[in-house]
Protein backbone atom coordinates (compact mmCIF):
# COMPACT_ATOMS: atom_id res chain seq x y z
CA UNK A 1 -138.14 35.80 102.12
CA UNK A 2 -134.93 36.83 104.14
CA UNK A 3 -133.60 33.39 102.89
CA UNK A 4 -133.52 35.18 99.72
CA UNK A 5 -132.36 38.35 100.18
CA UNK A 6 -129.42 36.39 102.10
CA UNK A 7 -128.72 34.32 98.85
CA UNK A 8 -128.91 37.20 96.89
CA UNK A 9 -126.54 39.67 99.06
CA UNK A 10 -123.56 36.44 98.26
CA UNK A 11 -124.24 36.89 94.76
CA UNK A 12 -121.65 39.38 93.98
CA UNK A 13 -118.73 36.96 93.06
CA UNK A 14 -120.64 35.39 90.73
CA UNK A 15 -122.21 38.38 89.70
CA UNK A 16 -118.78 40.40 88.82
CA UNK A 17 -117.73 36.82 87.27
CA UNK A 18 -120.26 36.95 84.70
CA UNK A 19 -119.72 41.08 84.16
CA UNK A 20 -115.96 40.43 83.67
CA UNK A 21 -116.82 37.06 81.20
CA UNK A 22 -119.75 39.07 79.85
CA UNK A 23 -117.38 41.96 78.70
CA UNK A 24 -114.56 39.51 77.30
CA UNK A 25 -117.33 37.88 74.92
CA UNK A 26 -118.54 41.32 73.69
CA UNK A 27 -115.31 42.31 73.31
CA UNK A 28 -113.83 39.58 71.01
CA UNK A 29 -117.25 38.64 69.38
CA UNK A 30 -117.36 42.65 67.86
CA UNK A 31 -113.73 43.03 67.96
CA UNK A 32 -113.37 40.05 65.74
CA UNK A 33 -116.50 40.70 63.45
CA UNK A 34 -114.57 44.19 62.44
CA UNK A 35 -112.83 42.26 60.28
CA UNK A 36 -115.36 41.68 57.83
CA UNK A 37 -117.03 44.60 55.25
CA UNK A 38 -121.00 44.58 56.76
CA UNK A 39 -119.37 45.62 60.33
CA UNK A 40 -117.06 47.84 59.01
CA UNK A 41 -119.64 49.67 56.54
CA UNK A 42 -121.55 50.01 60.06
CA UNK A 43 -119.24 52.22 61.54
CA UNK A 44 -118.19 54.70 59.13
CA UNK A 45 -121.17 57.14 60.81
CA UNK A 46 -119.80 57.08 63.98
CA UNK A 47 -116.04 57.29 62.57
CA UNK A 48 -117.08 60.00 59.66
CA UNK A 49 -118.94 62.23 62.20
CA UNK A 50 -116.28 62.02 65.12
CA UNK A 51 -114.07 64.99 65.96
CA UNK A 52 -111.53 62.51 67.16
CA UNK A 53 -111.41 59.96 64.47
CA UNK A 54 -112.76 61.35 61.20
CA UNK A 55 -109.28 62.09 60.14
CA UNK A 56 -108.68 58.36 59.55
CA UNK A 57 -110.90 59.18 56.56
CA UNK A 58 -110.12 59.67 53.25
CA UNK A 59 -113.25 61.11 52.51
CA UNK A 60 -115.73 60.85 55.18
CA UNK A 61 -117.67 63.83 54.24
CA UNK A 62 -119.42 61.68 51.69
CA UNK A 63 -120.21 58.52 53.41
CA UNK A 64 -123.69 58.67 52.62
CA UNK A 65 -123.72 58.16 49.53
CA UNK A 66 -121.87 54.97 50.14
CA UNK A 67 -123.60 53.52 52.77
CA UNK A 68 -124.28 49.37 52.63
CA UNK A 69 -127.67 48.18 54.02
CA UNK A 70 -126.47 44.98 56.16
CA UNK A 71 -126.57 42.24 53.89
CA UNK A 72 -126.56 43.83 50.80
CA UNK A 73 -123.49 44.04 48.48
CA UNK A 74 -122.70 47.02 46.29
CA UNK A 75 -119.42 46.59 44.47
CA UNK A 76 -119.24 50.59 43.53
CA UNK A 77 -119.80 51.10 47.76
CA UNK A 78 -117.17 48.57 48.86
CA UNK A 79 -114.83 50.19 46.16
CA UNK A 80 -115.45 53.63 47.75
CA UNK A 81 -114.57 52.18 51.40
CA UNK A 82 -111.56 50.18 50.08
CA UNK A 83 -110.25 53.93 49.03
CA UNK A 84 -111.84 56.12 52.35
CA UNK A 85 -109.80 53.65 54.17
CA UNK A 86 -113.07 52.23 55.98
CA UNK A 87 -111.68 48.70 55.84
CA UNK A 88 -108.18 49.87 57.52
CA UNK A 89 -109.86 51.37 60.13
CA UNK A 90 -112.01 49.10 60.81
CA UNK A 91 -108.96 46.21 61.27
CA UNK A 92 -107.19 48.39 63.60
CA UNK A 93 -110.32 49.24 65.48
CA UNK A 94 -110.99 45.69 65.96
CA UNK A 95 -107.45 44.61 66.83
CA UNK A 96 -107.26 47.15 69.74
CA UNK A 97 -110.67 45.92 70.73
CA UNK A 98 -109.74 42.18 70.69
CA UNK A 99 -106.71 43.22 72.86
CA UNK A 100 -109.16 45.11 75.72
CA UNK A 101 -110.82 41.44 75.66
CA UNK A 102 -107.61 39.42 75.71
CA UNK A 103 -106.49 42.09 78.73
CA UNK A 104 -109.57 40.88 80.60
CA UNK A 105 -108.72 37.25 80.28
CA UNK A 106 -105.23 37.52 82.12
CA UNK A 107 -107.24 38.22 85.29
CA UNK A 108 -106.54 35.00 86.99
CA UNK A 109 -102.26 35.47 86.41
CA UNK A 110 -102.04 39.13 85.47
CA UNK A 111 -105.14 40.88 87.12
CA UNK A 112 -102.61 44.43 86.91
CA UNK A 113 -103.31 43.44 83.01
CA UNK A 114 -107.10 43.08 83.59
CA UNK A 115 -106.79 46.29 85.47
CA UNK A 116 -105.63 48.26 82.50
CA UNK A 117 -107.61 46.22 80.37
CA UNK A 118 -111.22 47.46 82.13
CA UNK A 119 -109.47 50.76 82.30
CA UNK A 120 -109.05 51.26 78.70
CA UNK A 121 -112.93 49.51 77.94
CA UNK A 122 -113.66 52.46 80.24
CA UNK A 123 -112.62 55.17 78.36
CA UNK A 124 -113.13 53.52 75.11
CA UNK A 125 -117.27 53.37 76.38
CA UNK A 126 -117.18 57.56 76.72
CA UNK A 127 -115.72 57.25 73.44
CA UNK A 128 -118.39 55.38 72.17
CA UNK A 129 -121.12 57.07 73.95
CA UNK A 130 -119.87 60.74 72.71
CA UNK A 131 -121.05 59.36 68.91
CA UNK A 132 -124.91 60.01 70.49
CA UNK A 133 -123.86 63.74 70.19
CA UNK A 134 -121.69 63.62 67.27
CA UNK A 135 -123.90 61.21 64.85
CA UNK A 136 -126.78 62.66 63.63
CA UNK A 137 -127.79 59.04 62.22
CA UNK A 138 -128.04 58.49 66.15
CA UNK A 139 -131.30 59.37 66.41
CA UNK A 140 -134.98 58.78 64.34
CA UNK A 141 -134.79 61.24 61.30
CA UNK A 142 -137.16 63.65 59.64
CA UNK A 143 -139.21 61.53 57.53
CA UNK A 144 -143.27 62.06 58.54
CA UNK A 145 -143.68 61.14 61.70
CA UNK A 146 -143.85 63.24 64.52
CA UNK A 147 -141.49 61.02 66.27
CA UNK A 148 -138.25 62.47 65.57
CA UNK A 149 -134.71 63.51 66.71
CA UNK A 150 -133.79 63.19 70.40
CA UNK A 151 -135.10 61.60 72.79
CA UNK A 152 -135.93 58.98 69.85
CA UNK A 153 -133.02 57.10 69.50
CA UNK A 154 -132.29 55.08 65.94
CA UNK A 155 -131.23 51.33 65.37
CA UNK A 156 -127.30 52.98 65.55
CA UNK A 157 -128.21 55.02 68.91
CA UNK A 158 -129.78 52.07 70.31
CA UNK A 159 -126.80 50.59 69.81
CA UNK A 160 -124.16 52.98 71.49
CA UNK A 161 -126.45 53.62 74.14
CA UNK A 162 -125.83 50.03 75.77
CA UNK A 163 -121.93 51.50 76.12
CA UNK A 164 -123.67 53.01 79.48
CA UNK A 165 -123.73 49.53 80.85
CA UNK A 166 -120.09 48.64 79.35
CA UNK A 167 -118.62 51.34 81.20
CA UNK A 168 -120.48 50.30 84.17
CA UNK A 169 -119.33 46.95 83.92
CA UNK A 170 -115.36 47.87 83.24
CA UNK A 171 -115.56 49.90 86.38
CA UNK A 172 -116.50 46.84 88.37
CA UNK A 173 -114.29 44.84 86.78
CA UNK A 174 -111.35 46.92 87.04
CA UNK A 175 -111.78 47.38 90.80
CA UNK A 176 -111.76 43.77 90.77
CA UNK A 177 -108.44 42.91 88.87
CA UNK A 178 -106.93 46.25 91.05
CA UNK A 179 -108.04 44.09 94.47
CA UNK A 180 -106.67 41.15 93.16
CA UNK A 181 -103.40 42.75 92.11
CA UNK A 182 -103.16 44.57 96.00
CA UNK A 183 -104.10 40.75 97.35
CA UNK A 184 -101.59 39.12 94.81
CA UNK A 185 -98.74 41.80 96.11
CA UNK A 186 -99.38 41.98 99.78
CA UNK A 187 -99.52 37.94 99.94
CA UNK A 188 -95.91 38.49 97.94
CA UNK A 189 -94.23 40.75 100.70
């Protein structure tokens, strides 16, 4: 049994390894998906109900009304986004997200890069995880069941919650990249 525990306690190379290539795929997979109209139709909740971002709106105040089920297409809907400026967003949103993965892969050459990189998946992970207060469509709505509101997070609340773990994981990572860099600089000198 010790054996094991002994195996386990070298693990953490490996396991900050797979954080740091764990982050870089989530990054550039959903990054690169904001590209495309489903994702972006996805977010206009978050972006529409946001303090910090609804101004990128045209008119977020009616997003409801516009909303596309995943899958389905609804020419009138994807008209209104074109003209709320959903798409724009979206493509900027994505780009700066692609870059926080791209950040992460300079780790081996540039790990002061990877540093700011985690950094910046850091804060963007509060960002994220503020929408559970800001988006109402966060959490199970009104509609019968006694099962309602918080603690009884929705599809969309599931979905921001997991930013606990991202910020978890940038933190290790960017202590990481910041030992590296310190290693890198002393070796240097």
């Amino acid at each position: 049994m010790v054996k094991l525990f002994e195996l386990a306690a070298r693990m953490d190379k490996v396991g900050v390894a797979v954080t740091r290539v764990g982050l870089i795929v989530v990054l550039l997979w959903i990054g690169g998906l904001k590209a495309f109209p489903y994702e972006a139709d996805g977010i206009v909740p978050f972006v529409a109900n946001s303090p910090f971002m609804s101004f990128f709106f045209a008119d977020g105040d009616n997003y409801k009304a516009h909303m596309n089920p995943e899958g389905v297409l609804n020419t009138e809907n994807r008209a209104w986004h074109e003209a709320n400026h959903t798409y724009e967003f979206s493509y900027g949103l994505g780009a700066v997200i692609v870059l926080y993965g791209l950040l992460l892969c300079l780790h081996p050459w540039l790990p002061q890069a990877a540093t700011v990189g985690s950094f910046l998946v850091f804060v963007m992970s509060i960002v994220t995880l503020s929408f559970l207060i800001t988006t109402p469509e966060s959490w199970v709505p009104n509609l019968g069941d006694a099962q309602h509101g918080f603690p009884y997070l929705s599809g969309r609340g599931r979905l921001v919650i997991k930013d606990a773990i991202m910020m978890g994981a940038a933190l290790v990572t960017m202590a990481d990249s910041a030992k590296a860099y310190l290693r890198k600089r002393a070796s240097s000198q």
